[in-house]
Protein backbone atom coordinates (compact mmCIF):
# COMPACT_ATOMS: atom_id res chain seq x y z
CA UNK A 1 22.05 2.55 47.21
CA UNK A 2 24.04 3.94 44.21
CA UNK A 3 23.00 4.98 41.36
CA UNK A 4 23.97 4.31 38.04
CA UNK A 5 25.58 6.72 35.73
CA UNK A 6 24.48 5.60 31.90
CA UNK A 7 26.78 6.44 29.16
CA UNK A 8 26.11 8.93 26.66
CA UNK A 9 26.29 7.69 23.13
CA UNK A 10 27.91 9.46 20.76
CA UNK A 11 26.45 10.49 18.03
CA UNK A 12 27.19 9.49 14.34
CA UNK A 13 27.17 11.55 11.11
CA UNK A 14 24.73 9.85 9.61
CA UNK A 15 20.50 10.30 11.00
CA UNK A 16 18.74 7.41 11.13
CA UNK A 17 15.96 7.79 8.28
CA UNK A 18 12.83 9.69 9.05
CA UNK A 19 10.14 6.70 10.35
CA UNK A 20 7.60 8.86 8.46
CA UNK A 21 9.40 9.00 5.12
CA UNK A 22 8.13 7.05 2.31
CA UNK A 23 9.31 3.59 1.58
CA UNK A 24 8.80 3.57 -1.75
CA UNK A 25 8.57 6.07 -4.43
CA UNK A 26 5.41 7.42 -5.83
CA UNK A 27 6.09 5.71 -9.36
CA UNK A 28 7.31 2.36 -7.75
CA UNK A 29 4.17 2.45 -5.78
CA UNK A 30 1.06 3.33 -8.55
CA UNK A 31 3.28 0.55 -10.79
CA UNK A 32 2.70 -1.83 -8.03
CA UNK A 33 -0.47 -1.20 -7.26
CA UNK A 34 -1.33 -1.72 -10.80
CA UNK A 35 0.40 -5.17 -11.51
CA UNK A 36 -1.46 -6.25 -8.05
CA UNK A 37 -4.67 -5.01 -9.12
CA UNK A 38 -4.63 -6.35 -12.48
CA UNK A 39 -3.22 -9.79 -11.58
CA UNK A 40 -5.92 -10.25 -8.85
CA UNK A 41 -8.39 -9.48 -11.13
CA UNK A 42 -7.54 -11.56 -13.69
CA UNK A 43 -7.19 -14.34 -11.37
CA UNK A 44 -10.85 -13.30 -9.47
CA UNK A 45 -11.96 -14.13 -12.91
CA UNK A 46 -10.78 -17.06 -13.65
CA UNK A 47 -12.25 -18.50 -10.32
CA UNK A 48 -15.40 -17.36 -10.63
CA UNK A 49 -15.40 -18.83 -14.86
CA UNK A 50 -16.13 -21.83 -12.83
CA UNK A 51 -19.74 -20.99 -12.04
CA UNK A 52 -20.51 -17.83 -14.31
CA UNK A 53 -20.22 -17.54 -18.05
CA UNK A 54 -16.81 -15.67 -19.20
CA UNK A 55 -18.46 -11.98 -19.81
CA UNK A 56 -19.68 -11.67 -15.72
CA UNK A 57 -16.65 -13.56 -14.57
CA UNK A 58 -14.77 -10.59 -16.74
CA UNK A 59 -17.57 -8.40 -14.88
CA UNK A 60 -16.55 -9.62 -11.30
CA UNK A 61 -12.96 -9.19 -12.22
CA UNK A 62 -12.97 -5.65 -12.70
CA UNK A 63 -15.18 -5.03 -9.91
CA UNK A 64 -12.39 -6.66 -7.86
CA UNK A 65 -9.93 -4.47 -9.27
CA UNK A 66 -11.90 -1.65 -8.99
CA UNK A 67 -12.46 -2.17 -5.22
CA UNK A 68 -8.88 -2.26 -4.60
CA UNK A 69 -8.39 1.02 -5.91
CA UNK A 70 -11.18 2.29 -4.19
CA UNK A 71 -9.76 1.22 -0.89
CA UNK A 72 -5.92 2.50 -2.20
CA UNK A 73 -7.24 5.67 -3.03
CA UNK A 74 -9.65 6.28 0.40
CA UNK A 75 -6.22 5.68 2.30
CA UNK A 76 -4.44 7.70 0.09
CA UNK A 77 -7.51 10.89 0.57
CA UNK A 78 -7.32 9.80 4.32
CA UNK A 79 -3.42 10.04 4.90
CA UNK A 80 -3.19 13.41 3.10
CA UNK A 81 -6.22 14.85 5.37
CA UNK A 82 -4.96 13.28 8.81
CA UNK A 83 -1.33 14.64 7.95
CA UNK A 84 -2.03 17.85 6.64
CA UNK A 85 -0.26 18.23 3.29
CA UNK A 86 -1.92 19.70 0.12
């Protein structure tokens, strides 16, 4: 039985980008995660106005918004630890 020989490829100029590298920037991100934050808690809100009065659907609203920062910045505290940088 023969075996196969497999071509080398050759190898370009340009690296593939690091898989580890951010996607976004740090500013494009913290803007993002503010519109998303802000629009799901206004929209939390105006669900819940349905069954609660205006000030503790305003209440539940920022308690959604709050949570989602929360978890954001737990990820955030977690990625630095697990990858070592200050």
């Amino acid at each position: 039985m023969g075996r196969r020989k497999e071509k080398k490829r050759q190898h370009t100029s340009e690296a593939p980008p690091a898989a580890s590298g951010p996607w976004l920037s740090r500013q494009t991100g913290m803007i993002g995660m503010t519109a998303v934050s802000l629009v799901l808690a206004g929209w939390t809100a105006w669900q819940i106005h349905d069954f609660k009065p205006w000030p503790e659907s305003i209440l539940w609203g920022l308690g959604f918004g709050v949570a989602i920062w929360l978890v954001f910045g737990l990820a955030y505290a977690f990625n630095r630890w697990a990858r070592g940088k200050s």
